[in-house]
Protein backbone atom coordinates (compact mmCIF):
# COMPACT_ATOMS: atom_id res chain seq x y z
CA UNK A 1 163.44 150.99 103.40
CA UNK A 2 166.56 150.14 104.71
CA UNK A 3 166.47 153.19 107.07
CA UNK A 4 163.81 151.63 109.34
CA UNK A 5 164.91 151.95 112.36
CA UNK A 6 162.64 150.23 115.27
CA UNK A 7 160.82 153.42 117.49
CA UNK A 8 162.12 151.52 120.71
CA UNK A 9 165.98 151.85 119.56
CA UNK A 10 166.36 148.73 119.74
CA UNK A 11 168.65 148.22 116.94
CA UNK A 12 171.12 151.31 115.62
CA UNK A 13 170.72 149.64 112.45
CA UNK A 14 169.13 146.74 110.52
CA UNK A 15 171.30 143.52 110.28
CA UNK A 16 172.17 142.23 106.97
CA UNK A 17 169.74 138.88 107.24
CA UNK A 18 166.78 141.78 107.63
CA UNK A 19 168.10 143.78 105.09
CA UNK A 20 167.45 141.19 102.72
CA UNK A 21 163.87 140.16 104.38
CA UNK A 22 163.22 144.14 103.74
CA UNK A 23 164.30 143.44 99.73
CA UNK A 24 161.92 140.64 99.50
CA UNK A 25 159.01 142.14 100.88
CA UNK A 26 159.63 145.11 99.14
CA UNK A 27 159.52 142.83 95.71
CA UNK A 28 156.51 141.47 97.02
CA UNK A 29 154.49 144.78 97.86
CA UNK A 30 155.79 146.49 94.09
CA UNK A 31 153.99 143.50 92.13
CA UNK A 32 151.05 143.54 94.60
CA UNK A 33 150.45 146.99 93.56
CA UNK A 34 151.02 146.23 90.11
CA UNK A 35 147.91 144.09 89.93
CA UNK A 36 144.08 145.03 90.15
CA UNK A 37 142.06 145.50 93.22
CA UNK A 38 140.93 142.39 93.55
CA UNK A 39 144.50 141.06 93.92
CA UNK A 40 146.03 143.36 95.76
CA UNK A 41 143.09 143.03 98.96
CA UNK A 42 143.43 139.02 98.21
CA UNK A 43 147.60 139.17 98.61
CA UNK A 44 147.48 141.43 101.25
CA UNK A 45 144.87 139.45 103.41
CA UNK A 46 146.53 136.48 102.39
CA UNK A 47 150.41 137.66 103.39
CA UNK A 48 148.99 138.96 106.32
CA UNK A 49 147.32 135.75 107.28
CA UNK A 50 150.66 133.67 106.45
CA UNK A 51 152.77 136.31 108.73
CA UNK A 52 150.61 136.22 111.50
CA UNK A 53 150.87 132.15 111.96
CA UNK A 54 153.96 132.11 111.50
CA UNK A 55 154.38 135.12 114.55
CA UNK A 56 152.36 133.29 116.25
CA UNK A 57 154.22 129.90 116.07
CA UNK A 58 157.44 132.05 116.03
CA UNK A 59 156.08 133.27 119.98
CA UNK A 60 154.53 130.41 121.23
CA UNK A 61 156.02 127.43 122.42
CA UNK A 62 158.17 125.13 119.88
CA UNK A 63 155.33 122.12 120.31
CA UNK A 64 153.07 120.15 118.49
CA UNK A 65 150.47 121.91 120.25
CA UNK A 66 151.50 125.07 119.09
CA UNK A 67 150.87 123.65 115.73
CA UNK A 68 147.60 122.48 115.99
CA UNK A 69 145.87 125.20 117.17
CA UNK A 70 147.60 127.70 114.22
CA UNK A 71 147.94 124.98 111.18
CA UNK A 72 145.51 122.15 109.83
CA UNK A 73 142.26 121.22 109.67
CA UNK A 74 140.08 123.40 112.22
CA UNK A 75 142.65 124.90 113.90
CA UNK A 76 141.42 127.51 116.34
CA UNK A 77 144.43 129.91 114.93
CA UNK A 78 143.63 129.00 111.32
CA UNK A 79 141.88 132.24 110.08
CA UNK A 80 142.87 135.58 109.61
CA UNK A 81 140.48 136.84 111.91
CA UNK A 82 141.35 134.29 114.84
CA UNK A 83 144.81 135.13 113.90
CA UNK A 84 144.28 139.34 113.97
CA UNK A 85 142.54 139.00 117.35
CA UNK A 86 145.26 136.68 119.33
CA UNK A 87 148.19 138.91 118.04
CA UNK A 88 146.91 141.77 119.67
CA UNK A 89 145.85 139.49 122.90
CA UNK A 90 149.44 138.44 123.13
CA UNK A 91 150.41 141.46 122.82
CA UNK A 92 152.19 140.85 119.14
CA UNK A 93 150.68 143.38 117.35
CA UNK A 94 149.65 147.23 118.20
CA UNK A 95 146.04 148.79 118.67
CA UNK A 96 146.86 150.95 115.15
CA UNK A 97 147.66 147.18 113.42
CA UNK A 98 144.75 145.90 115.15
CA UNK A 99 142.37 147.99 113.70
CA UNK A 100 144.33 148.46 110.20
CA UNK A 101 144.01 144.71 110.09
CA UNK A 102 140.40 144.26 111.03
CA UNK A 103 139.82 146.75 108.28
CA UNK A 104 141.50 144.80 105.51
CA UNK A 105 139.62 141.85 107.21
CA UNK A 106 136.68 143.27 106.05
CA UNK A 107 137.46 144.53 103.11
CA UNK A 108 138.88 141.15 102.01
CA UNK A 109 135.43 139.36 103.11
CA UNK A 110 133.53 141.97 100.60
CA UNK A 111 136.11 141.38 97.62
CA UNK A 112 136.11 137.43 98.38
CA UNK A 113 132.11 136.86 98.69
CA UNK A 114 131.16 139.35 95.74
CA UNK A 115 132.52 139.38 92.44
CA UNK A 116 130.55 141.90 91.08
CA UNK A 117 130.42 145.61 92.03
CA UNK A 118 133.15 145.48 94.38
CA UNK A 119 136.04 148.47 94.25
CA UNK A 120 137.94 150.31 96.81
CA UNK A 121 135.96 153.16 95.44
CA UNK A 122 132.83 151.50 96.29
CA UNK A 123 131.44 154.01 99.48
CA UNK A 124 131.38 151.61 102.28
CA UNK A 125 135.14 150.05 101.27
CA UNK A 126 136.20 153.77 100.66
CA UNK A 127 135.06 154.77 104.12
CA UNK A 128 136.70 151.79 105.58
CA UNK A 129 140.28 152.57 103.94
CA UNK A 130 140.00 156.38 105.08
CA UNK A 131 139.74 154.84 108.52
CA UNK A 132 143.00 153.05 108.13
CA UNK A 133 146.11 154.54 110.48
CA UNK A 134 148.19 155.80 107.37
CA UNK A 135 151.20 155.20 109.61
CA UNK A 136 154.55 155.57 107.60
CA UNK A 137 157.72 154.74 108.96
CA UNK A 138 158.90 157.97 108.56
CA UNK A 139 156.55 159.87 109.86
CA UNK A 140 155.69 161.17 106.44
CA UNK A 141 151.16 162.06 105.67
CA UNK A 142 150.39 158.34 104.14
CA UNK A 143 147.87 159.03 100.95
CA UNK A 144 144.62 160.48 101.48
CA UNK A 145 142.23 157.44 99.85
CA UNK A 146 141.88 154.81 97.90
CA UNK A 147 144.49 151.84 96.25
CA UNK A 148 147.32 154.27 97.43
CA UNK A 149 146.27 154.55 101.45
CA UNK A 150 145.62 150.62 101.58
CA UNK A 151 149.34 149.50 100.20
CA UNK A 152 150.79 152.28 102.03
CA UNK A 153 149.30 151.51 105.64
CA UNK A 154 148.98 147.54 105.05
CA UNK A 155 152.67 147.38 103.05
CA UNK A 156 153.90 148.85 106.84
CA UNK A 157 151.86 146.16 108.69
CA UNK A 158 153.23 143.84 106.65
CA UNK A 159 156.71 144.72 106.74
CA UNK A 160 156.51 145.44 110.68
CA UNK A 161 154.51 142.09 111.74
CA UNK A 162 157.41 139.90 109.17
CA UNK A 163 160.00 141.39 110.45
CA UNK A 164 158.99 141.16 114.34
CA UNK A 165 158.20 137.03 113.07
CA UNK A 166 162.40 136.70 112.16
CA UNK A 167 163.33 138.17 114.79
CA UNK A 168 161.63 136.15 117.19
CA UNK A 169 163.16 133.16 114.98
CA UNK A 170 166.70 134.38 114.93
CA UNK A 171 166.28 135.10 119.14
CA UNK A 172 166.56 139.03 118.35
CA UNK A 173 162.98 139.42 120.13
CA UNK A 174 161.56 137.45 123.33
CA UNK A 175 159.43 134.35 122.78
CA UNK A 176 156.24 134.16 125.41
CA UNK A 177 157.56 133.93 128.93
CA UNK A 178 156.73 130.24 130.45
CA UNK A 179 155.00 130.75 133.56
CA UNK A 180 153.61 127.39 134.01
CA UNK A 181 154.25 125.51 137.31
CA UNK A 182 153.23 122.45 139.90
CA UNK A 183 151.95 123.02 142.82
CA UNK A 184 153.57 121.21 146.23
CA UNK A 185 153.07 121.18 149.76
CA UNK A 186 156.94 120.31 150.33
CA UNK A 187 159.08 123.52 150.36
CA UNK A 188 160.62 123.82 147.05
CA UNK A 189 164.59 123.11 148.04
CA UNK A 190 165.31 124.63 144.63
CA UNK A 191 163.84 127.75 142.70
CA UNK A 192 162.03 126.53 139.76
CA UNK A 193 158.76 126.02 138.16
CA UNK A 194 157.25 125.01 141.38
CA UNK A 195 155.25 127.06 143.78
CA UNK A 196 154.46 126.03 147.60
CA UNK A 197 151.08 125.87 148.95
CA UNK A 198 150.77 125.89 152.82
């Protein structure tokens, strides 16, 4: 893993901070897949969840209202689906982790709300994890099916969505722009935040 090198060439080479964000996560994905089905869709959808509030929060203005609306009680951003769907809006995530992410969505909804008769090999879940994008960082042909194809393309997602969160955090990556502004009917003397209306 330490050979990841970002497709935009943006970095010759992983810093050392990232190196060891890469040694955690991989830690983290090797006892995911040590544990049964159930656990592994749970972790995933649950990582995933964590990651994409704190991307979110990461991007977004450093306010209390940036808060509310991705932690606490009700907040708009709270759930991993809210969460999937205004990563790719703000452009955080791709199209490919867009739909790999919706898929584990669902998945996770069947494992959570049965506990009987649930399996990746189960036809509908099945079907949904040979949808996945089976993108590998190096370009290698991700597993075909089942357990194997869902840590491989989600472990990625993962990896790719953390790592884009610290490096918004350590100011290697852009926060959102701030286009806000006042309206006046003065000329502006200054360039700023304020646009003139005549």
């Amino acid at each position: 893993m330490n050979s990841i090198v970002p497709a935009d060439g943006e970095h010759v080479a992983i810093v050392e901070r990232e190196k060891e964000e890469l040694d955690s996560l991989n830690r983290f994905m090797k006892r995911v897949g040590e544990q049964d089905e159930r656990a592994i869709v749970l972790a995933l959808a649950a990582f995933i969840e964590d990651t994409l509030g704190g991307l979110l929060i990461a991007y977004f203005r450093d306010c209390k209202a940036t808060r509310d609306l991705v932690n606490g009680f009700n907040a708009p951003l709270g759930t991993l689906s809210s969460r999937i769907k205004a990563a790719f809006a703000f452009g955080l995530s791709t199209e490919d982790q867009f739909k790999d992410l919706e898929i584990l969505r669902k998945i996770r909804n069947n494992f959570a709300h049965d506990w009987e008769g649930v399996s990746l090999q189960r036809n509908d879940i099945a079907a949904m994890i040979g949808q996945l994008s089976g993108y590998t960082f190096d370009g290698k042909v991700a597993p075909s099916g089942g357990k194997e194809r869902l840590l491989s393309s989600l472990s990625n997602c993962c990896v790719e969505l953390y790592l884009f969160k610290e490096r918004i955090e350590s100011n290697k990556a852009s926060k959102a722009p701030d286009v806000s502004h006042r309206l006046t009917t003065t000329p502006p003397t200054e360039r700023g935040r304020t646009r003139y209306v005549n």
